[in-house]
C-alpha atoms as a PDB file:
ATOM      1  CA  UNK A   1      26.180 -12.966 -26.487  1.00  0.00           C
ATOM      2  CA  UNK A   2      28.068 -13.519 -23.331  1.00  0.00           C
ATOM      3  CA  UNK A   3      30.122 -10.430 -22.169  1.00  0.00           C
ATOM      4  CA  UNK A   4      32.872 -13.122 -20.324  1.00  0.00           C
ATOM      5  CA  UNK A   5      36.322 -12.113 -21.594  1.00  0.00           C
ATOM      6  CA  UNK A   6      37.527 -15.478 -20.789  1.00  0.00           C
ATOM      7  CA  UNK A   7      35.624 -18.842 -20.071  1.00  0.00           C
ATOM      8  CA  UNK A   8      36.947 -22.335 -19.300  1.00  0.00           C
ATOM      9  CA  UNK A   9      34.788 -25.308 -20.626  1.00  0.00           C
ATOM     10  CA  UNK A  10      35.417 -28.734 -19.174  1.00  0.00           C
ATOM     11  CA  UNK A  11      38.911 -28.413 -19.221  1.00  0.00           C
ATOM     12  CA  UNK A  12      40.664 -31.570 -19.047  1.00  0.00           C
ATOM     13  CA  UNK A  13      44.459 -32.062 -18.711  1.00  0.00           C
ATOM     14  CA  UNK A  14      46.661 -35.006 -18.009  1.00  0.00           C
ATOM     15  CA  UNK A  15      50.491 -35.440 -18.046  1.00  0.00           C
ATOM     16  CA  UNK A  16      52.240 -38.802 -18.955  1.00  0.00           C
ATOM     17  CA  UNK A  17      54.559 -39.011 -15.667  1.00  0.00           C
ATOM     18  CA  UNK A  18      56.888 -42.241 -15.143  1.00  0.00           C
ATOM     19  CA  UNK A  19      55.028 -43.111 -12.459  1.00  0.00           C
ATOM     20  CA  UNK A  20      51.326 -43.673 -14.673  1.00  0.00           C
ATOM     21  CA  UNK A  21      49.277 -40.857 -15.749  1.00  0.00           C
ATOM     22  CA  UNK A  22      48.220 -37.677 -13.757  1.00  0.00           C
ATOM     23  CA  UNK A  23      44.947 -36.181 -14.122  1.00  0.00           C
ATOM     24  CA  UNK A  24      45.107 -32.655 -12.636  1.00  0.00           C
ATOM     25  CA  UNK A  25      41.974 -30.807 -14.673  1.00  0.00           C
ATOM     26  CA  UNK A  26      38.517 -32.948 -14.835  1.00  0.00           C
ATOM     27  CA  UNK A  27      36.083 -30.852 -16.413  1.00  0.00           C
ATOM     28  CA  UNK A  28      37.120 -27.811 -14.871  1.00  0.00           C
ATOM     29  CA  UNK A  29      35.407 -24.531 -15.825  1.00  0.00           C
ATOM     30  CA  UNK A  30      35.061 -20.756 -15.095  1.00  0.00           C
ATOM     31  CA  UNK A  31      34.070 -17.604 -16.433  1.00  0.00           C
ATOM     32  CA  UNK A  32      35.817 -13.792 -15.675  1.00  0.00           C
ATOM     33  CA  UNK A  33      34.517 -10.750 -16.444  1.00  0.00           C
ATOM     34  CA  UNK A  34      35.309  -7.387 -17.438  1.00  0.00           C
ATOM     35  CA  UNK A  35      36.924  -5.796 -14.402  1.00  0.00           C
ATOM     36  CA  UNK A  36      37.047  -8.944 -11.859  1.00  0.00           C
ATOM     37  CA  UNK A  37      39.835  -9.965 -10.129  1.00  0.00           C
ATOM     38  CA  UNK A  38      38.795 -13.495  -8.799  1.00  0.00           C
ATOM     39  CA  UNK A  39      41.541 -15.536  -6.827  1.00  0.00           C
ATOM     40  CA  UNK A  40      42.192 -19.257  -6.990  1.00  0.00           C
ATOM     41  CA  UNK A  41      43.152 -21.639  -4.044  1.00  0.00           C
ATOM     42  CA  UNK A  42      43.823 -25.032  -4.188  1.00  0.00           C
ATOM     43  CA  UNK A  43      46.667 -27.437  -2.379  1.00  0.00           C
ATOM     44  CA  UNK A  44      50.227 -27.873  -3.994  1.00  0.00           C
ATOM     45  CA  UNK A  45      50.204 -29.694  -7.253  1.00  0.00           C
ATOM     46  CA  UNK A  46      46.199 -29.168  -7.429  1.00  0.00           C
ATOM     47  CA  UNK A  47      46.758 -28.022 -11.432  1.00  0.00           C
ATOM     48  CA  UNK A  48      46.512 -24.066 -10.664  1.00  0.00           C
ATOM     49  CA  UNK A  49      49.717 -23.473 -12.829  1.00  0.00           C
ATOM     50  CA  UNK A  50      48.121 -26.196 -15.234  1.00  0.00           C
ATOM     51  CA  UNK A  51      45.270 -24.225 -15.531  1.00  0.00           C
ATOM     52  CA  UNK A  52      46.759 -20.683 -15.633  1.00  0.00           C
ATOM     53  CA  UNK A  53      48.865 -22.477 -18.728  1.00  0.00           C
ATOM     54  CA  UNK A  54      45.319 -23.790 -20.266  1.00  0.00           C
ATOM     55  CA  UNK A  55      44.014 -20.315 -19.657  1.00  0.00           C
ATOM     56  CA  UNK A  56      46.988 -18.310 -21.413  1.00  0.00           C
ATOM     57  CA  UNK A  57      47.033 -20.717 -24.375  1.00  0.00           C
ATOM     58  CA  UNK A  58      50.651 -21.574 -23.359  1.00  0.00           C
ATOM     59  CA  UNK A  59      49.424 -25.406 -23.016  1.00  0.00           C
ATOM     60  CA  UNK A  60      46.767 -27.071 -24.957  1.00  0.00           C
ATOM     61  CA  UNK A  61      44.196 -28.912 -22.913  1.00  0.00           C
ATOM     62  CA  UNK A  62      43.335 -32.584 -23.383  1.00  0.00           C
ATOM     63  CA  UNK A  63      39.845 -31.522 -23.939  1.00  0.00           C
ATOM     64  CA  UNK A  64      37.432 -28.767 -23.344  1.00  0.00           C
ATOM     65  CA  UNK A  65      37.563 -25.124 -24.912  1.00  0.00           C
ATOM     66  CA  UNK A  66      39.107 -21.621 -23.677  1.00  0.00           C
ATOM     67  CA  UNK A  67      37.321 -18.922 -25.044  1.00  0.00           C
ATOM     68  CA  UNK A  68      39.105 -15.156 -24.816  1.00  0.00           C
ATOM     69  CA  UNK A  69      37.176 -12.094 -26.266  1.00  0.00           C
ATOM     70  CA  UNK A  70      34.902 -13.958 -27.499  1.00  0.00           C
ATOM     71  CA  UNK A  71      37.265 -16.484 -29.797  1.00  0.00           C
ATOM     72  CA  UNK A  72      37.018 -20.103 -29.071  1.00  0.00           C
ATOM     73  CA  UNK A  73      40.123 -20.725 -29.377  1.00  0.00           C
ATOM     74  CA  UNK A  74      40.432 -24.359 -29.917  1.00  0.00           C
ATOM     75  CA  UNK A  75      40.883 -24.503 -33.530  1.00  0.00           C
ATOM     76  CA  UNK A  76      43.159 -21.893 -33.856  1.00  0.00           C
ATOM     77  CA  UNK A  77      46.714 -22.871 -35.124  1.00  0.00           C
ATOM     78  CA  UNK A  78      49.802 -22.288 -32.626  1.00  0.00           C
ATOM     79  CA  UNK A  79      50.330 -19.290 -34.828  1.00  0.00           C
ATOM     80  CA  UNK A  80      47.034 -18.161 -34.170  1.00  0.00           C
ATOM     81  CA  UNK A  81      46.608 -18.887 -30.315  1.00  0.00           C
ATOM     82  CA  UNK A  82      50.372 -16.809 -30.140  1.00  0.00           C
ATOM     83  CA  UNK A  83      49.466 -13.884 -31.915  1.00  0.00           C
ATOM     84  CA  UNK A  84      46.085 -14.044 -29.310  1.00  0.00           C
ATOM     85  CA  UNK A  85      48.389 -14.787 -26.305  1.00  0.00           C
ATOM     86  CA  UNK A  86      50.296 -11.937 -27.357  1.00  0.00           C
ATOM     87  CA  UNK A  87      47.403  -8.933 -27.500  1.00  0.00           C
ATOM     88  CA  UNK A  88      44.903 -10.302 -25.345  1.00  0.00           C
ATOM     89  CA  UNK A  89      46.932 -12.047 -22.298  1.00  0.00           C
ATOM     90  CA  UNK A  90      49.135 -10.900 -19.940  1.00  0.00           C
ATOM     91  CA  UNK A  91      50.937 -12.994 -17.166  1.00  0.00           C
ATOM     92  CA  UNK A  92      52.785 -12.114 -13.901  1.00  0.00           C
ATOM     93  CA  UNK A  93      54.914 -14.725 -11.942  1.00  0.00           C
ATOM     94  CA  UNK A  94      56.074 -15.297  -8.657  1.00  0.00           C
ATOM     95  CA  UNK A  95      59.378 -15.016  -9.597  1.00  0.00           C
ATOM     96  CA  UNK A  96      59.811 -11.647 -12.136  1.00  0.00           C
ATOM     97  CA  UNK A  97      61.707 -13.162 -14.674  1.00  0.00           C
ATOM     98  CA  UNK A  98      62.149  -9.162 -15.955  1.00  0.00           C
ATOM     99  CA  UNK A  99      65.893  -8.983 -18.227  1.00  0.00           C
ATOM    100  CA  UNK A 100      68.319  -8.345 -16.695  1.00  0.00           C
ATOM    101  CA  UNK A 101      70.719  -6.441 -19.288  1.00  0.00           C
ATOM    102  CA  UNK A 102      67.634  -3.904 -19.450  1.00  0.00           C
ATOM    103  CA  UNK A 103      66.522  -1.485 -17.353  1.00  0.00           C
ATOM    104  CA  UNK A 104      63.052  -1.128 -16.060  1.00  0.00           C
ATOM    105  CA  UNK A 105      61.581   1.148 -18.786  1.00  0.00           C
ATOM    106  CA  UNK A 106      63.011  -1.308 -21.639  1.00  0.00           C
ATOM    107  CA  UNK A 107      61.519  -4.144 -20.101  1.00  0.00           C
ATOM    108  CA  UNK A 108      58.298  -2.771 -20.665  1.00  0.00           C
ATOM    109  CA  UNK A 109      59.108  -1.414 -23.633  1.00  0.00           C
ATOM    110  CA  UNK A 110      60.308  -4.813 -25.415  1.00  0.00           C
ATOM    111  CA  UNK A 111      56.900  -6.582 -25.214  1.00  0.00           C
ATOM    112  CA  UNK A 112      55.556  -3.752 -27.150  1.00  0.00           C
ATOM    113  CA  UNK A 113      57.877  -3.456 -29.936  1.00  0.00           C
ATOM    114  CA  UNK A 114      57.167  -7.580 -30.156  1.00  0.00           C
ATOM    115  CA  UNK A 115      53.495  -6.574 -30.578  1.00  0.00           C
ATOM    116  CA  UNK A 116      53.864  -3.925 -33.248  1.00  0.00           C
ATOM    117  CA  UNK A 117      53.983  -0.825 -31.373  1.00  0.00           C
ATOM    118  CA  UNK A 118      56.899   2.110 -32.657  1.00  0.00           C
ATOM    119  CA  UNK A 119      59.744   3.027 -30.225  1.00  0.00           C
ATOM    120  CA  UNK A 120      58.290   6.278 -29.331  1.00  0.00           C
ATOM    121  CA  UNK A 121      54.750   5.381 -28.285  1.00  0.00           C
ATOM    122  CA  UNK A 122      56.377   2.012 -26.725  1.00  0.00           C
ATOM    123  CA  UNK A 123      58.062   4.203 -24.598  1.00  0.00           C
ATOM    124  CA  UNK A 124      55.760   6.721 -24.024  1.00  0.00           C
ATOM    125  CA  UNK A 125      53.081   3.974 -22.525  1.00  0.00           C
ATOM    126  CA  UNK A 126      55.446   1.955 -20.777  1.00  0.00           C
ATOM    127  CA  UNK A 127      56.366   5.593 -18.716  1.00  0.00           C
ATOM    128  CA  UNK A 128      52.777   5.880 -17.658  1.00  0.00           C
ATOM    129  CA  UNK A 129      52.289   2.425 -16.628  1.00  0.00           C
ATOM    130  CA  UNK A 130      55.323   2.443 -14.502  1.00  0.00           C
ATOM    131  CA  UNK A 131      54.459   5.895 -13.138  1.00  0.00           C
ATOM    132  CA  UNK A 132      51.626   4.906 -12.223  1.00  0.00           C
ATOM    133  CA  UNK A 133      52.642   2.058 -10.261  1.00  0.00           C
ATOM    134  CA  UNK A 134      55.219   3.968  -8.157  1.00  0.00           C
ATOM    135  CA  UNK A 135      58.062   3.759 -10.244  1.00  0.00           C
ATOM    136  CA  UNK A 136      58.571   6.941 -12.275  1.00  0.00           C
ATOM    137  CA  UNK A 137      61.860   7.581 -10.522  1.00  0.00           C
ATOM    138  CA  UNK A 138      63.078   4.159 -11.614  1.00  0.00           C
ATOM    139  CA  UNK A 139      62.510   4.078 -14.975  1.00  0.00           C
ATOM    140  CA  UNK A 140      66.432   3.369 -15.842  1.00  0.00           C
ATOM    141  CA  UNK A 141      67.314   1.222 -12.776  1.00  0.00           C
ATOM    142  CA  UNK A 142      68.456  -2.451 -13.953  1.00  0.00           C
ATOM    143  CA  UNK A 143      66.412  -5.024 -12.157  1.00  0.00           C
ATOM    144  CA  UNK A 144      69.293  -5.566  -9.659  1.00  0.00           C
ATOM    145  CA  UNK A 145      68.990  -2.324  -8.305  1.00  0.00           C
ATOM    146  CA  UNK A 146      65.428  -2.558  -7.863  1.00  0.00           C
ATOM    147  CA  UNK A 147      63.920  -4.274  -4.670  1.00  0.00           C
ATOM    148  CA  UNK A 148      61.789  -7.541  -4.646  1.00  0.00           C
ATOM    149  CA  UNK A 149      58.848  -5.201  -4.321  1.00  0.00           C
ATOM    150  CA  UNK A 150      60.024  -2.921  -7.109  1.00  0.00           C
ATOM    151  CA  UNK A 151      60.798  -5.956  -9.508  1.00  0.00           C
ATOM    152  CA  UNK A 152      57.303  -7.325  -9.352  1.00  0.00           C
ATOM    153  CA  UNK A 153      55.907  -3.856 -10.031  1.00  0.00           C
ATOM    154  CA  UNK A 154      57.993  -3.727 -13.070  1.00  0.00           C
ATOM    155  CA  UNK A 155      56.574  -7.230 -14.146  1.00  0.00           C
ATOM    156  CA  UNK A 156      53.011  -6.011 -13.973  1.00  0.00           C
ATOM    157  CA  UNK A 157      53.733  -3.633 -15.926  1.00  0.00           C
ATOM    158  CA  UNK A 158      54.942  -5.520 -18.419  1.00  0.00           C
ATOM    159  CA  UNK A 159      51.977  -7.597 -18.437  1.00  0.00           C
ATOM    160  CA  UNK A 160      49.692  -5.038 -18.837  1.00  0.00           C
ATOM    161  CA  UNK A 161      52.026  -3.492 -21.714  1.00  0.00           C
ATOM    162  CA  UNK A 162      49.786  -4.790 -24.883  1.00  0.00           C
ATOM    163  CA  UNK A 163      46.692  -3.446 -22.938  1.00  0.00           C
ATOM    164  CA  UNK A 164      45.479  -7.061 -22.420  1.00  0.00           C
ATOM    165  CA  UNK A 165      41.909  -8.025 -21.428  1.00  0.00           C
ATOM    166  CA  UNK A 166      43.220 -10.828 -19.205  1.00  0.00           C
ATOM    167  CA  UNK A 167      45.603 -10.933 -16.761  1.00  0.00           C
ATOM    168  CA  UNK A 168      47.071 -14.018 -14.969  1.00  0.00           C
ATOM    169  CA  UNK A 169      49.068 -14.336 -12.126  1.00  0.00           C
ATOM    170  CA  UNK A 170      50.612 -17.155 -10.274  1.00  0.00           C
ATOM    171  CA  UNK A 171      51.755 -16.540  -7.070  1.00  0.00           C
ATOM    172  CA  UNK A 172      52.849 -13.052  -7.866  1.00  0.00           C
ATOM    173  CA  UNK A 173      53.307 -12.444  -3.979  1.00  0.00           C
ATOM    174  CA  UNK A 174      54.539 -15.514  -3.120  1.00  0.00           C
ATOM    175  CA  UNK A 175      58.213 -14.147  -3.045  1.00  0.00           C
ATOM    176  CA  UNK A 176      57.665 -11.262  -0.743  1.00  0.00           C
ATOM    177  CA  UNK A 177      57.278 -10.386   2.893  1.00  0.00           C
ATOM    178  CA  UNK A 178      53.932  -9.579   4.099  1.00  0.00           C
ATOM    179  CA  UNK A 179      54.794  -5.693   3.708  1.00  0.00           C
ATOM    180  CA  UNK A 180      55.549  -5.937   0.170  1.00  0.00           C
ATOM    181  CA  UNK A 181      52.833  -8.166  -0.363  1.00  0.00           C
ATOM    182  CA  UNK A 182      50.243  -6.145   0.454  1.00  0.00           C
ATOM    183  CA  UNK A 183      51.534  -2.907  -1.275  1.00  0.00           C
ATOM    184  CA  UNK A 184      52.518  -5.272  -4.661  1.00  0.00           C
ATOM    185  CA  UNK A 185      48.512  -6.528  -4.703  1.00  0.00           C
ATOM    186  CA  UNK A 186      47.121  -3.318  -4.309  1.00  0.00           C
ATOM    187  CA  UNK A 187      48.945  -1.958  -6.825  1.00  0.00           C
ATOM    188  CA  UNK A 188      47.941  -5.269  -9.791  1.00  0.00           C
ATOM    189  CA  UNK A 189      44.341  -4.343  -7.971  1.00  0.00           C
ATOM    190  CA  UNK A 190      44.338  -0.884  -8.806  1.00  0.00           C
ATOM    191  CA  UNK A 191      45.965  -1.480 -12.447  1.00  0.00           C
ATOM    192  CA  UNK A 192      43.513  -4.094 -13.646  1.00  0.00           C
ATOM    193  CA  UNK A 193      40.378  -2.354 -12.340  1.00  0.00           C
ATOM    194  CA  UNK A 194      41.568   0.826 -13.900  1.00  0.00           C
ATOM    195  CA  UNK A 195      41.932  -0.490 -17.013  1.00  0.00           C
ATOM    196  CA  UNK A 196      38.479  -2.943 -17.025  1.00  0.00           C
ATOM    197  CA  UNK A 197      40.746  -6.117 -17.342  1.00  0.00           C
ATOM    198  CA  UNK A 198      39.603  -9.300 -15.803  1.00  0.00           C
ATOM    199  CA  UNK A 199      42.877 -11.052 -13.539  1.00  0.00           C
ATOM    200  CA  UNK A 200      42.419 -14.841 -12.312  1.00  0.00           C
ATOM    201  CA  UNK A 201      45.110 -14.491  -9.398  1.00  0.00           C
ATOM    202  CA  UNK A 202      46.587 -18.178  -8.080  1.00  0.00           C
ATOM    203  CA  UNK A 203      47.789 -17.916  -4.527  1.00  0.00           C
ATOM    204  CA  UNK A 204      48.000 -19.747  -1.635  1.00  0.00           C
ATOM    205  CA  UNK A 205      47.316 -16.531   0.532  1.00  0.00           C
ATOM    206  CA  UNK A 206      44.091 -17.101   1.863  1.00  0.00           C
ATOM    207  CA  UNK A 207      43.412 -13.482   3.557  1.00  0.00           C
ATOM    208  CA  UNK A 208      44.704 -12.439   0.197  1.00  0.00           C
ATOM    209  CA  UNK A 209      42.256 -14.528  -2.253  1.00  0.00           C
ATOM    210  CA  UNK A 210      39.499 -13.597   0.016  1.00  0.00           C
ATOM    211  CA  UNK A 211      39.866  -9.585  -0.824  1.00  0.00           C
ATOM    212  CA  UNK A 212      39.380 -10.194  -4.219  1.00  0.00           C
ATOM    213  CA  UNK A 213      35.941 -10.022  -5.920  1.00  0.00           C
ATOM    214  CA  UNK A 214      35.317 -13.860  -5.797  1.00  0.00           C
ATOM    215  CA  UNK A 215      37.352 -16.886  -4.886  1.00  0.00           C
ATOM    216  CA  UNK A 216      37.497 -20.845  -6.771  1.00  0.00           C
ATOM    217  CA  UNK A 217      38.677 -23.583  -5.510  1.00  0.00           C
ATOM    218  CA  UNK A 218      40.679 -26.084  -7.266  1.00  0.00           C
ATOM    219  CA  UNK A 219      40.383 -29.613  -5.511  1.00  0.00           C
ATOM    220  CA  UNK A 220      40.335 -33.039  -7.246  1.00  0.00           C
ATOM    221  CA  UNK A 221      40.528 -31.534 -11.241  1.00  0.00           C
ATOM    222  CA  UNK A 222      37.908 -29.313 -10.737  1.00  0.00           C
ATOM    223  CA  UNK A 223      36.462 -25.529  -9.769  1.00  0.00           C
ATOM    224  CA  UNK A 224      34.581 -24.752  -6.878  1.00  0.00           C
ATOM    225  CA  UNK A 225      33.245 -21.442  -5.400  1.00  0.00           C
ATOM    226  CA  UNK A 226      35.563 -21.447  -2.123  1.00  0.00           C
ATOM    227  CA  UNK A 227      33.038 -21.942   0.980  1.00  0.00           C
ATOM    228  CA  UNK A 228      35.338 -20.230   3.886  1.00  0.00           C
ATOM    229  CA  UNK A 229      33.612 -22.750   6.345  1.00  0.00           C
END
């Protein structure tokens, strides 16, 4: 029995445009582990949001199967693939997309109470998680108050909040200076390997993608180990 926590089969994915139709997945598959972080490259409108969507269960794919923990989920009803979505996956975005009419602690709070969890221990784990990303002074600062930096800490925290075994992430530095960057990565590094998740990261920072454990290429529908050459 495979130990993947999520694998891609042949996923194939085409959208009805006005133009004709657009084939951006053509058999493309992967698996992820228990504690990798891989990273995936690929040009502009390549399919890596297409496939982050396939992965999450937020689209369904033409064809081929997405397996999470084991559950092929390809049968399941939307019912089904939601209540999955909501323990086992966890997303982070360029852009934070955090509410703004809560503060930082209630943003991580809310995703629990969703998912079952009572006030206190909501609250109780979304302290530690944003304590230990930096931000236990901050815990009642509205997202406005927070930096760019701070905001996509908060986010990762959020996406960790249901203690998911995958994490996905596209472009979650893409909106910060290289400063930020770097201190924003280490700290989704440091998170997912602490907590044995597996994180397929889309970015189109190469130096980035190449300090992750592995690196896949997304070029005409399909995945590719990335050959730096």
């Amino acid at each position: 029995m495979s130990d993947a926590v999520l694998e891609l089969r042949d996923i194939e994915r085409t959208y009805v445009t006005e133009a004709g139709n657009l084939t951006v997945l053509r058999g493309a598959s992967l698996t992820l582990n228990p504690g990798e972080i891989v990273g995936l490259i690929g040009p502009s409108g390549s399919g890596k949001s297409s496939l982050l969507h396939a992965a999450g269960l937020l689209e369904r794919p033409d064809a081929g199967e997405v397996v999470i923990a084991g559950e092929n989920t390809r049968e399941l009803s939307d019912r089904g693939r939601t209540a999955l979505r909501r323990s086992e996956v966890g997303f982070v975005y360029q852009f934070h997309h955090l509410l703004p009419e809560f503060d930082a602690l209630e943003n991580v709070v809310l995703p629990q109470l969703v998912g079952g969890k009572g006030v206190r221990t909501a609250r109780k784990h979304a302290t530690e998680l944003l304590t230990g990303l930096g931000l236990g002074e901050r815990l009642t600062h509205a997202p406005s108050q927070l930096s760019g930096g701070e905001q996509q800490r908060v986010a990762i925290a959020r996406a960790l909040a249901n203690e998911p075994r995958v994490l996905l992430a596209d472009e979650p530095t893409g909106n910060l200076d290289p400063a930020t960057s770097e201190s924003v990565f280490l700290a989704l590094q440091s998170a997912v390997k602490e907590r044995g998740a597996a994180a397929l990261i889309a970015t189109h920072n190469h130096q980035l993608a190449e300090r992750m454990d592995r690196v896949v290429t997304l070029d005409n529908g399909r995945l590719t180990a990335f050959d730096p050459a």
